[in-house]
C-alpha atoms as a PDB file:
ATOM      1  CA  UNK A   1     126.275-101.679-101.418  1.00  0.00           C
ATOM      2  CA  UNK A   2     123.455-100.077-100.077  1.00  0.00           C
ATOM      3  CA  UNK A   3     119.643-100.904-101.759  1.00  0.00           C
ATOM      4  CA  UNK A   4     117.639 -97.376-101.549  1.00  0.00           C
ATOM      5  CA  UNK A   5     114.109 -97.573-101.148  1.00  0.00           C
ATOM      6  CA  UNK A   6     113.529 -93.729-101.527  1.00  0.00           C
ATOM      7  CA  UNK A   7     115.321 -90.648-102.153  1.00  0.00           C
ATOM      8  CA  UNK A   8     113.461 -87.286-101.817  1.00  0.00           C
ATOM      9  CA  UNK A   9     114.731 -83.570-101.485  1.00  0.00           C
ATOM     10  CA  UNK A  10     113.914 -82.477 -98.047  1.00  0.00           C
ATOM     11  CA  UNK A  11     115.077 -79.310 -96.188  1.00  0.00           C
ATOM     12  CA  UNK A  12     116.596 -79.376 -93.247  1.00  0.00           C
ATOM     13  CA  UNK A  13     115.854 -78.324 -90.109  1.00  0.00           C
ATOM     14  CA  UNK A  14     119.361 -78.746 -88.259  1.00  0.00           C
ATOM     15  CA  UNK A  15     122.768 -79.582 -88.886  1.00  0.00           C
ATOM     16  CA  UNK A  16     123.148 -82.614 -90.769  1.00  0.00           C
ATOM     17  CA  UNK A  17     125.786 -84.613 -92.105  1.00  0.00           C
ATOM     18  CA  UNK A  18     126.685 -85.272 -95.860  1.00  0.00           C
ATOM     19  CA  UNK A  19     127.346 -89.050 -96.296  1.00  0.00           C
ATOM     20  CA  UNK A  20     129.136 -89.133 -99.629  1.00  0.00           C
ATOM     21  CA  UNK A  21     131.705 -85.985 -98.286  1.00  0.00           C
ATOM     22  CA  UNK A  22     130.973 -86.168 -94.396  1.00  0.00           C
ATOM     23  CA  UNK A  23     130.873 -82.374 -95.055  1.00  0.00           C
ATOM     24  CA  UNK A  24     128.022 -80.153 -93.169  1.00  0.00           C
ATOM     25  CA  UNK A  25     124.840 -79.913 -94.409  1.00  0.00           C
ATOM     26  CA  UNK A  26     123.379 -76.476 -92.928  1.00  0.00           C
ATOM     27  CA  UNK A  27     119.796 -75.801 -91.284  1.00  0.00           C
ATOM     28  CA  UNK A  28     117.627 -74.853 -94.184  1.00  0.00           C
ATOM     29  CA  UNK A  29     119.716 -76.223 -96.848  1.00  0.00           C
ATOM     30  CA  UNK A  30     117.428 -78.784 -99.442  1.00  0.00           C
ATOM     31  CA  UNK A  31     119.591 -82.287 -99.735  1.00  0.00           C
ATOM     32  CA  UNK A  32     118.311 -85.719-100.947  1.00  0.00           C
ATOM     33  CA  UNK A  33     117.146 -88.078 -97.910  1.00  0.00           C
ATOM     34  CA  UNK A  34     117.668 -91.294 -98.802  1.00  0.00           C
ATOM     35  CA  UNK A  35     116.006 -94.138 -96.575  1.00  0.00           C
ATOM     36  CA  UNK A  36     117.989 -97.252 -97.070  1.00  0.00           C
ATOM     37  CA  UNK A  37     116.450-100.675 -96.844  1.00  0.00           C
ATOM     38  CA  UNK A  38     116.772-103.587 -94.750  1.00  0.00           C
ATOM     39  CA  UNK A  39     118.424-101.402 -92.473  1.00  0.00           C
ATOM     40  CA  UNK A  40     116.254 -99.122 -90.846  1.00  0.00           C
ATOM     41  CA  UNK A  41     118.712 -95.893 -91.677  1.00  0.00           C
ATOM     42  CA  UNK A  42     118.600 -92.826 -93.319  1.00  0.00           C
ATOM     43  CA  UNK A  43     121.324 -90.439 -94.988  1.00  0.00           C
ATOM     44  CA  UNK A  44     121.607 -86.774 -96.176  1.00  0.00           C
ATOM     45  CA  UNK A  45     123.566 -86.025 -99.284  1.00  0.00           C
ATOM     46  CA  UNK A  46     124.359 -82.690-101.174  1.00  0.00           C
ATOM     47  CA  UNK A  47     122.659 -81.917-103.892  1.00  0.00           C
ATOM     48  CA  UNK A  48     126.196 -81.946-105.617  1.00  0.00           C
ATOM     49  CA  UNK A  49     126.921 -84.785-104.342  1.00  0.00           C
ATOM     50  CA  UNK A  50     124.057 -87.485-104.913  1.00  0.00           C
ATOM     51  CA  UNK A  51     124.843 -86.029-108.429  1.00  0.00           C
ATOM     52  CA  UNK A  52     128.384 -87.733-108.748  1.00  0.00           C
ATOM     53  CA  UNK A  53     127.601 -90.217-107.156  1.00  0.00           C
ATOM     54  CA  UNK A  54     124.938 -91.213-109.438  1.00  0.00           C
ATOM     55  CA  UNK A  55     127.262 -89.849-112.646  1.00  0.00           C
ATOM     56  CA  UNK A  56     130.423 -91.802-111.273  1.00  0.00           C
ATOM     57  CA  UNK A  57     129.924 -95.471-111.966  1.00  0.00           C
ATOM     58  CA  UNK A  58     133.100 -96.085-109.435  1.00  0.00           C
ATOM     59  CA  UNK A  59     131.067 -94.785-106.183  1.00  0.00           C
ATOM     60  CA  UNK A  60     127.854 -96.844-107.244  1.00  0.00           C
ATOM     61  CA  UNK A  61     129.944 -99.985-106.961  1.00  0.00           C
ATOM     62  CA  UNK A  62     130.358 -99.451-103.424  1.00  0.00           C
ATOM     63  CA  UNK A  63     128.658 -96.109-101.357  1.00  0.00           C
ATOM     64  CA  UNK A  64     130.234 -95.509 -97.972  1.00  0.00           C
ATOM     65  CA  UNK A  65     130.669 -92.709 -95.313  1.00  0.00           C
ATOM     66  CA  UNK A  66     133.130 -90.347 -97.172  1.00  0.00           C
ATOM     67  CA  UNK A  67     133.227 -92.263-100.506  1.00  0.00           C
ATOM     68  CA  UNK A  68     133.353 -89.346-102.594  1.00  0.00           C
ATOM     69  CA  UNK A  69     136.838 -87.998-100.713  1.00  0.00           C
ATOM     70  CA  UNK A  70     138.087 -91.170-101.942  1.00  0.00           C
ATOM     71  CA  UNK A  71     136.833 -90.422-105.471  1.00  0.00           C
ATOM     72  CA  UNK A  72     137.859 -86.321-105.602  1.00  0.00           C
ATOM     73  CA  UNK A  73     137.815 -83.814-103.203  1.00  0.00           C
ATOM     74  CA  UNK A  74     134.652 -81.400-103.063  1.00  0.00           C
ATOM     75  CA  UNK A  75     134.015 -78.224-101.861  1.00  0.00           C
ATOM     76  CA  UNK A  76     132.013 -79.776 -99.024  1.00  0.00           C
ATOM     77  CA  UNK A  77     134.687 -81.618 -97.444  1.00  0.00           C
ATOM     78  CA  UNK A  78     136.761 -78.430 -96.782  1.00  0.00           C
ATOM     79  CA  UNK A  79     133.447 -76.059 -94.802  1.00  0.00           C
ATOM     80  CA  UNK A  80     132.466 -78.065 -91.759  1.00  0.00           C
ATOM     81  CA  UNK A  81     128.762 -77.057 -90.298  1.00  0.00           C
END
Protein backbone atom coordinates (compact mmCIF):
# COMPACT_ATOMS: atom_id res chain seq x y z
CA UNK A 1 0.00 0.00 0.00
CA UNK A 2 1.35 3.19 -0.57
CA UNK A 3 2.06 5.73 2.75
CA UNK A 4 1.24 9.47 1.39
CA UNK A 5 3.09 12.14 2.84
CA UNK A 6 1.08 14.95 1.02
CA UNK A 7 -1.71 15.42 -1.24
CA UNK A 8 -2.41 18.94 -2.66
CA UNK A 9 -4.58 20.19 -5.70
CA UNK A 10 -2.21 21.45 -8.24
CA UNK A 11 -2.90 22.43 -11.91
CA UNK A 12 -1.26 21.13 -14.48
CA UNK A 13 0.87 22.31 -16.84
CA UNK A 14 1.05 19.24 -19.38
CA UNK A 15 -0.39 16.04 -20.00
CA UNK A 16 -0.42 13.93 -17.10
CA UNK A 17 -1.49 10.64 -16.21
CA UNK A 18 -4.36 9.59 -13.76
CA UNK A 19 -3.03 6.77 -11.48
CA UNK A 20 -6.24 5.36 -10.06
CA UNK A 21 -7.88 5.22 -14.01
CA UNK A 22 -4.55 5.62 -16.11
CA UNK A 23 -6.95 8.03 -17.93
CA UNK A 24 -5.49 11.61 -19.22
CA UNK A 25 -5.25 14.30 -17.12
CA UNK A 26 -5.29 17.52 -19.51
CA UNK A 27 -2.92 20.75 -19.37
CA UNK A 28 -4.71 23.09 -17.07
CA UNK A 29 -6.87 20.65 -15.44
CA UNK A 30 -6.59 20.94 -11.15
CA UNK A 31 -5.90 17.10 -9.82
CA UNK A 32 -4.54 16.04 -6.37
CA UNK A 33 -0.56 15.47 -6.40
CA UNK A 34 0.19 13.11 -4.11
CA UNK A 35 4.01 12.65 -3.09
CA UNK A 36 4.42 9.19 -1.78
CA UNK A 37 6.97 8.32 0.84
CA UNK A 38 9.91 6.25 1.08
CA UNK A 39 9.83 6.24 -2.48
CA UNK A 40 10.79 9.32 -3.94
CA UNK A 41 7.50 9.36 -6.46
CA UNK A 42 4.74 11.34 -7.19
CA UNK A 43 1.14 10.67 -8.78
CA UNK A 44 -1.75 12.70 -10.35
CA UNK A 45 -5.28 11.66 -9.65
CA UNK A 46 -8.74 13.10 -10.79
CA UNK A 47 -10.49 14.96 -8.71
CA UNK A 48 -13.23 12.17 -9.16
CA UNK A 49 -11.11 9.84 -8.60
CA UNK A 50 -8.99 10.47 -5.30
CA UNK A 51 -12.71 10.80 -4.23
CA UNK A 52 -13.53 6.96 -4.59
CA UNK A 53 -10.74 6.04 -3.78
CA UNK A 54 -10.86 7.58 -0.48
CA UNK A 55 -14.93 6.63 -0.25
CA UNK A 56 -14.19 2.91 -1.40
CA UNK A 57 -12.64 1.08 1.50
CA UNK A 58 -11.71 -1.86 -1.22
CA UNK A 59 -9.09 0.49 -3.22
CA UNK A 60 -7.52 1.80 0.18
CA UNK A 61 -6.56 -1.78 0.95
CA UNK A 62 -4.33 -1.84 -1.88
CA UNK A 63 -3.78 1.51 -4.49
CA UNK A 64 -2.17 0.57 -7.78
CA UNK A 65 -1.78 1.89 -11.42
CA UNK A 66 -5.40 1.41 -12.74
CA UNK A 67 -6.97 0.22 -9.44
CA UNK A 68 -10.10 1.94 -9.90
CA UNK A 69 -10.79 -0.03 -13.52
CA UNK A 70 -10.61 -2.94 -11.36
CA UNK A 71 -13.14 -1.43 -8.93
CA UNK A 72 -15.76 0.26 -11.79
CA UNK A 73 -15.21 1.79 -14.86
CA UNK A 74 -15.04 5.76 -14.99
CA UNK A 75 -15.50 8.18 -17.41
CA UNK A 76 -11.74 8.77 -17.42
CA UNK A 77 -10.70 5.51 -18.55
CA UNK A 78 -12.68 5.80 -21.85
CA UNK A 79 -11.04 9.83 -23.09
CA UNK A 80 -7.31 9.34 -23.42
CA UNK A 81 -5.21 12.86 -23.31
Amino acid sequence: MLKIEQARLVTTHEIRECFGCAGGINKGETAVFITVMDQNIGIYLHQVCNVKIVNNKNALDSIYYGCLNDIEPTPQCQKKG
